[in-house]
C-alpha atoms as a PDB file:
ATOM      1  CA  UNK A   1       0.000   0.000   0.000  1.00  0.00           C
ATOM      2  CA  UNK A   2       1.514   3.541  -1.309  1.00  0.00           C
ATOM      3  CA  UNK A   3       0.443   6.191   1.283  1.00  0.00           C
ATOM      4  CA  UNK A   4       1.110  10.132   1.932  1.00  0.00           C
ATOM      5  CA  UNK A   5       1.367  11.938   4.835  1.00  0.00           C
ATOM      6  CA  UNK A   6       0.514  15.616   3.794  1.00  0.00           C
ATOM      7  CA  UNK A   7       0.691  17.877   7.094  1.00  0.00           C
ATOM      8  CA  UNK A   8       1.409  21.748   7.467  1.00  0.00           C
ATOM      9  CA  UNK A   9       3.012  22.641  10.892  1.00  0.00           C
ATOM     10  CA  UNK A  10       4.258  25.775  12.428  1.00  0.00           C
ATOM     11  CA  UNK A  11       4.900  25.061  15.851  1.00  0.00           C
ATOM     12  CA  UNK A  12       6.005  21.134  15.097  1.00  0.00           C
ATOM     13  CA  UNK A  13       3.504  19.322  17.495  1.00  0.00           C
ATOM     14  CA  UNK A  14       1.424  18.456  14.220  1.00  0.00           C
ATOM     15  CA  UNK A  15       4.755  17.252  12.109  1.00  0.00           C
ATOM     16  CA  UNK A  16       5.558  15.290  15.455  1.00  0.00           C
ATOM     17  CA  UNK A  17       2.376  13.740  15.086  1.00  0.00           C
ATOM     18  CA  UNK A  18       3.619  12.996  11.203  1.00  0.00           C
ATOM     19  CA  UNK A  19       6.422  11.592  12.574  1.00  0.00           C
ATOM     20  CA  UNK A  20       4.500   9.399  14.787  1.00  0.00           C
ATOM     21  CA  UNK A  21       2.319   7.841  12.085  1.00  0.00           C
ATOM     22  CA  UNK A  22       5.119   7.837   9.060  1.00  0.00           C
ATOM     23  CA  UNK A  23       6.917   5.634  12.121  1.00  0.00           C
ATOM     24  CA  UNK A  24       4.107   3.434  12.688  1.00  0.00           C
ATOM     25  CA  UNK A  25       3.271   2.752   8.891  1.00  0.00           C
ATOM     26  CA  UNK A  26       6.838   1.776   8.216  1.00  0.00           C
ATOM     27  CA  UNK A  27       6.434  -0.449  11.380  1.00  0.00           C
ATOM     28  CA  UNK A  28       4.125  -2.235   8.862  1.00  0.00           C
ATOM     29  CA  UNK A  29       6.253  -2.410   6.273  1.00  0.00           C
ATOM     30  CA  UNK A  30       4.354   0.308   4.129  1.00  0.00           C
ATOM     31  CA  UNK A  31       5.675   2.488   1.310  1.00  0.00           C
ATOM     32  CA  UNK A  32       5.557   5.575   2.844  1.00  0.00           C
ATOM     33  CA  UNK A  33       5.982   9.372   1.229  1.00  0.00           C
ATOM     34  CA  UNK A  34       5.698  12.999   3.334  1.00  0.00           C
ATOM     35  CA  UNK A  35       4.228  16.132   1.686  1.00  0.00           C
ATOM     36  CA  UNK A  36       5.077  19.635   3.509  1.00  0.00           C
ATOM     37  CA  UNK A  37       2.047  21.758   2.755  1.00  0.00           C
ATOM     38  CA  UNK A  38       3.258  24.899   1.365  1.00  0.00           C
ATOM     39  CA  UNK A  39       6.981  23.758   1.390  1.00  0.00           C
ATOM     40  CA  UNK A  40       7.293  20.942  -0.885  1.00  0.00           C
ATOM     41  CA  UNK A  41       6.218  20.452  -4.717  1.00  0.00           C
ATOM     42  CA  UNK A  42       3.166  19.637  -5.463  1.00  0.00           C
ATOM     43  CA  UNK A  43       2.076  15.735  -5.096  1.00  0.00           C
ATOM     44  CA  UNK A  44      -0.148  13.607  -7.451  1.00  0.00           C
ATOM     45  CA  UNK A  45      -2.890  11.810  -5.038  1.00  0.00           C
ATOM     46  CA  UNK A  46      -3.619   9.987  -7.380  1.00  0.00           C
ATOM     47  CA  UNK A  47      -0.732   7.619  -7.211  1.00  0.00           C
ATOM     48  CA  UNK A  48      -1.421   7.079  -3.189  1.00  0.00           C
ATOM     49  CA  UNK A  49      -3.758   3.983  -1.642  1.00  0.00           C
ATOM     50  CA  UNK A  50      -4.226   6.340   1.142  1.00  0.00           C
ATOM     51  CA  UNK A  51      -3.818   9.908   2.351  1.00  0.00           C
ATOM     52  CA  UNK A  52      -2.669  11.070   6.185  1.00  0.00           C
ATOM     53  CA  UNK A  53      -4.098  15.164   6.319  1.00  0.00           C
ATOM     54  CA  UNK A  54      -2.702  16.557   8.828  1.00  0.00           C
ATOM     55  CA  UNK A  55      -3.479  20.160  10.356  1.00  0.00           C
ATOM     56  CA  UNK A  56      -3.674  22.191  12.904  1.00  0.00           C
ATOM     57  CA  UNK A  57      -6.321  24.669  14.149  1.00  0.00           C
ATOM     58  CA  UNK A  58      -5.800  28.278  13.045  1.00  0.00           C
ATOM     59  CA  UNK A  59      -7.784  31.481  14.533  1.00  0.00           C
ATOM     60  CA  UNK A  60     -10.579  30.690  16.373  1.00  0.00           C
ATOM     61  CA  UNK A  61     -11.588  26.781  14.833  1.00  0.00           C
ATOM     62  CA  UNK A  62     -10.068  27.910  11.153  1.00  0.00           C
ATOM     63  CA  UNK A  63      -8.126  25.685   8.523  1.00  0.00           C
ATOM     64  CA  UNK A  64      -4.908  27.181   7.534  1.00  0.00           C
ATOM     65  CA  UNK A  65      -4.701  28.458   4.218  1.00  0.00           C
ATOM     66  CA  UNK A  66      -2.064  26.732   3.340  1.00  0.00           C
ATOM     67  CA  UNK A  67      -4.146  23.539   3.895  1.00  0.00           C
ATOM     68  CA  UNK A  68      -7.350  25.237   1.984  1.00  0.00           C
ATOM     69  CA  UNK A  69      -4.362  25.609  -1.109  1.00  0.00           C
ATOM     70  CA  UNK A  70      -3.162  21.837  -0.576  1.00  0.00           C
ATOM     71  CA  UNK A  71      -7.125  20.710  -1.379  1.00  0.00           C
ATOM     72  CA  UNK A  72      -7.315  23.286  -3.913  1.00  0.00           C
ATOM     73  CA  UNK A  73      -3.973  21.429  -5.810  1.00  0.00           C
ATOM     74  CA  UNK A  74      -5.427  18.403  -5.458  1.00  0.00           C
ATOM     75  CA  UNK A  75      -9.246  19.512  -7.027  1.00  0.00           C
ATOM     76  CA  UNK A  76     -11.111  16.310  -6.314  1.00  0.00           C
ATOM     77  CA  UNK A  77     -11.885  14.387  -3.017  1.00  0.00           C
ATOM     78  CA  UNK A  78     -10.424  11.393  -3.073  1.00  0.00           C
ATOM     79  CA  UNK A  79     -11.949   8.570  -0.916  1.00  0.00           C
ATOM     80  CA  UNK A  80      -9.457   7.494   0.998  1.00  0.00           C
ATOM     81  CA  UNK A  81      -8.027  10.659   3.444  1.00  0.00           C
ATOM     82  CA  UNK A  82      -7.672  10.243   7.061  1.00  0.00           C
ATOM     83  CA  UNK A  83      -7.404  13.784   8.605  1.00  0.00           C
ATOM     84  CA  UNK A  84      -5.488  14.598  12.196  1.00  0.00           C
ATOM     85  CA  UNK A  85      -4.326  17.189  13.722  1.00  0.00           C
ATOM     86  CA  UNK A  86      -3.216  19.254  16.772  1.00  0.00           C
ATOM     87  CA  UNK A  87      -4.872  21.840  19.070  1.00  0.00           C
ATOM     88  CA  UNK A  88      -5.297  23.491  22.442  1.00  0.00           C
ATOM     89  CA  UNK A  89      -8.366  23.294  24.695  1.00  0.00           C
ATOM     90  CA  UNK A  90      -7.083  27.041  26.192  1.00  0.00           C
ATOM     91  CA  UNK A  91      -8.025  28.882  22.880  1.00  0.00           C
ATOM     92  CA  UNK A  92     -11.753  27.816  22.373  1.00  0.00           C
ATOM     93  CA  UNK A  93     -12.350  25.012  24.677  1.00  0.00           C
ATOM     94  CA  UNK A  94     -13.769  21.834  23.816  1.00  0.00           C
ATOM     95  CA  UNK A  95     -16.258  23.548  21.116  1.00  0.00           C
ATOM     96  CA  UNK A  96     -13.552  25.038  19.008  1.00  0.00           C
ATOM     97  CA  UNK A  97     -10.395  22.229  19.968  1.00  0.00           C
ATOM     98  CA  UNK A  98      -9.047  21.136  16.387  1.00  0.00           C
ATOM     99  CA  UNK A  99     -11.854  22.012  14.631  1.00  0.00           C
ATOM    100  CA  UNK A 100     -10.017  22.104  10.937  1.00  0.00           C
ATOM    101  CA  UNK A 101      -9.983  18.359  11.575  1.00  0.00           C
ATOM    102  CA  UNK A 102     -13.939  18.287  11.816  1.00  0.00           C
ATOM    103  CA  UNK A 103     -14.073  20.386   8.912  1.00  0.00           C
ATOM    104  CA  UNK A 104     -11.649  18.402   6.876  1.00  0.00           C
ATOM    105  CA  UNK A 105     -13.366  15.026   8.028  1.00  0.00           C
ATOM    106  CA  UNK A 106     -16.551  16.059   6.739  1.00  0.00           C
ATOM    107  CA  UNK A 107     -15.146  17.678   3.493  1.00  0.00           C
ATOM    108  CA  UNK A 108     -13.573  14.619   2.344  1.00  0.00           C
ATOM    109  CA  UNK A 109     -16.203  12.744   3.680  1.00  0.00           C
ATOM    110  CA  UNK A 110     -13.941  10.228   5.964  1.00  0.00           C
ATOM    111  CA  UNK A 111     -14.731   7.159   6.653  1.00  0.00           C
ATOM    112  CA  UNK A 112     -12.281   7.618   9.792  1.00  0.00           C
ATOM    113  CA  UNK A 113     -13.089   9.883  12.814  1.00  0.00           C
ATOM    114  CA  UNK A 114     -10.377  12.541  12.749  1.00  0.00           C
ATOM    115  CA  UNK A 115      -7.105  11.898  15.334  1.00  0.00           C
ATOM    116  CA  UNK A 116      -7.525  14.916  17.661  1.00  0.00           C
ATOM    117  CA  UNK A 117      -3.762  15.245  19.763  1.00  0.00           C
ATOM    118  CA  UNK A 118      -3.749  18.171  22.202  1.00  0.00           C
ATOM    119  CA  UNK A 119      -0.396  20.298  21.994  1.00  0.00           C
ATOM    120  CA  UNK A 120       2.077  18.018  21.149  1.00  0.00           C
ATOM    121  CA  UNK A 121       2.028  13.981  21.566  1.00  0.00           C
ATOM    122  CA  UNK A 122       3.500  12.657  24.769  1.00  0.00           C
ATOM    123  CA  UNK A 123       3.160   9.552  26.398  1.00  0.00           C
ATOM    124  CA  UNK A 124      -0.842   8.274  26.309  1.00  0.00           C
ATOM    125  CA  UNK A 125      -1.272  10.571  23.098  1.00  0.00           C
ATOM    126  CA  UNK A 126       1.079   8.509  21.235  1.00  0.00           C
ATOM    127  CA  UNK A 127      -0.920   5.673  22.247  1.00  0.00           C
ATOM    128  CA  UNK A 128      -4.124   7.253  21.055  1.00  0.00           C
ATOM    129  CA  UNK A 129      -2.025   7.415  17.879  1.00  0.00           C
ATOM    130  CA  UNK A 130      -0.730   3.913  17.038  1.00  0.00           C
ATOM    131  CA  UNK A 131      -4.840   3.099  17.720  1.00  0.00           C
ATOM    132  CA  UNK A 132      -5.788   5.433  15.433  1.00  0.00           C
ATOM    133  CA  UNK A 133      -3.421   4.526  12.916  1.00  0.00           C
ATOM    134  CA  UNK A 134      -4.311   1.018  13.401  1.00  0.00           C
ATOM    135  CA  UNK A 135      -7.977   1.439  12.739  1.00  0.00           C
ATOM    136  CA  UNK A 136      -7.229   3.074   9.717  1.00  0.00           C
ATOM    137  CA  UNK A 137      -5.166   0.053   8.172  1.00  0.00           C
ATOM    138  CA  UNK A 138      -7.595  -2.317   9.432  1.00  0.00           C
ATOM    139  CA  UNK A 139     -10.276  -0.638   8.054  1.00  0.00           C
ATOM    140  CA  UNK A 140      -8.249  -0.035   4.867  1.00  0.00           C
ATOM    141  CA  UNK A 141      -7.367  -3.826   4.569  1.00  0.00           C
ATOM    142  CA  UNK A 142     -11.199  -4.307   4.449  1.00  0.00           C
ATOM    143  CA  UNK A 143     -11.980  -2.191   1.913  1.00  0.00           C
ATOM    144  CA  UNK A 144      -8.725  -3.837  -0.522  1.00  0.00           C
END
């Protein structure tokens, strides 16, 4: 299986996360490419099984732009994106935490729940991530 990890980060606790899964997927012996939003050239989904979006949560429960331009290259929602991301409870609370994942879920119409990793992943949140990663793959073995 051929998978991406696109992710924009400023801060790092979202490539961290990237790191985290990237780790875990070649744990599994999976081909496995990274994509810096707004850094790197532009990537053909096309030739990916599956997609990793990651994000964080920008202004109030807003997607970057820089993530709005990634799924403006790509012009089509593929079927097969699993969206995470990073946040913090102290700007919004619960009601606003990592809300560009919500909003990227639902745009692409995931068939995963969007990882949600507070700050930056540390010790039970990198648990919550191998999980999540799992339940993608599983899921995504079903569907091959």
């Amino acid at each position: 299986m051929r998978t991406l990890i696109a992710y924009l980060s400023y801060s790092g606790n979202t490539e961290e996360v990237a790191n985290h899964i990237e780790t875990k997927l070649k744990g599994e012996n999976l081909s496995v490419d990274r994509h810096q939003i707004g850094i790197d050239a532009p990537v053909d989904p096309a030739f990916y099984d599956y997609i990793f979006l990651g994000t964080f949560t920008w202004d109030r429960g807003a997607t970057p732009d820089e993530v709005k331009d990634f799924v403006l290259e790509v012009g089509y929602k593929p079927n097969h994106v699993a969206v995470f991301g990073t946040g913090d409870t102290q700007f919004g609370g619960d009601e606003l935490f990592c809300r560009a994942v919500d909003k990227l879920a639902r745009f692409y119409h995931s068939r995963w729940n969007g990882l949600k990793i507070e700050q930056s992943p540390r010790g039970s949140q990198e648990e919550r991530i191998d999980e999540w990663v799992e339940g993608v793959l599983q899921d995504a073995k079903s569907y091959a």
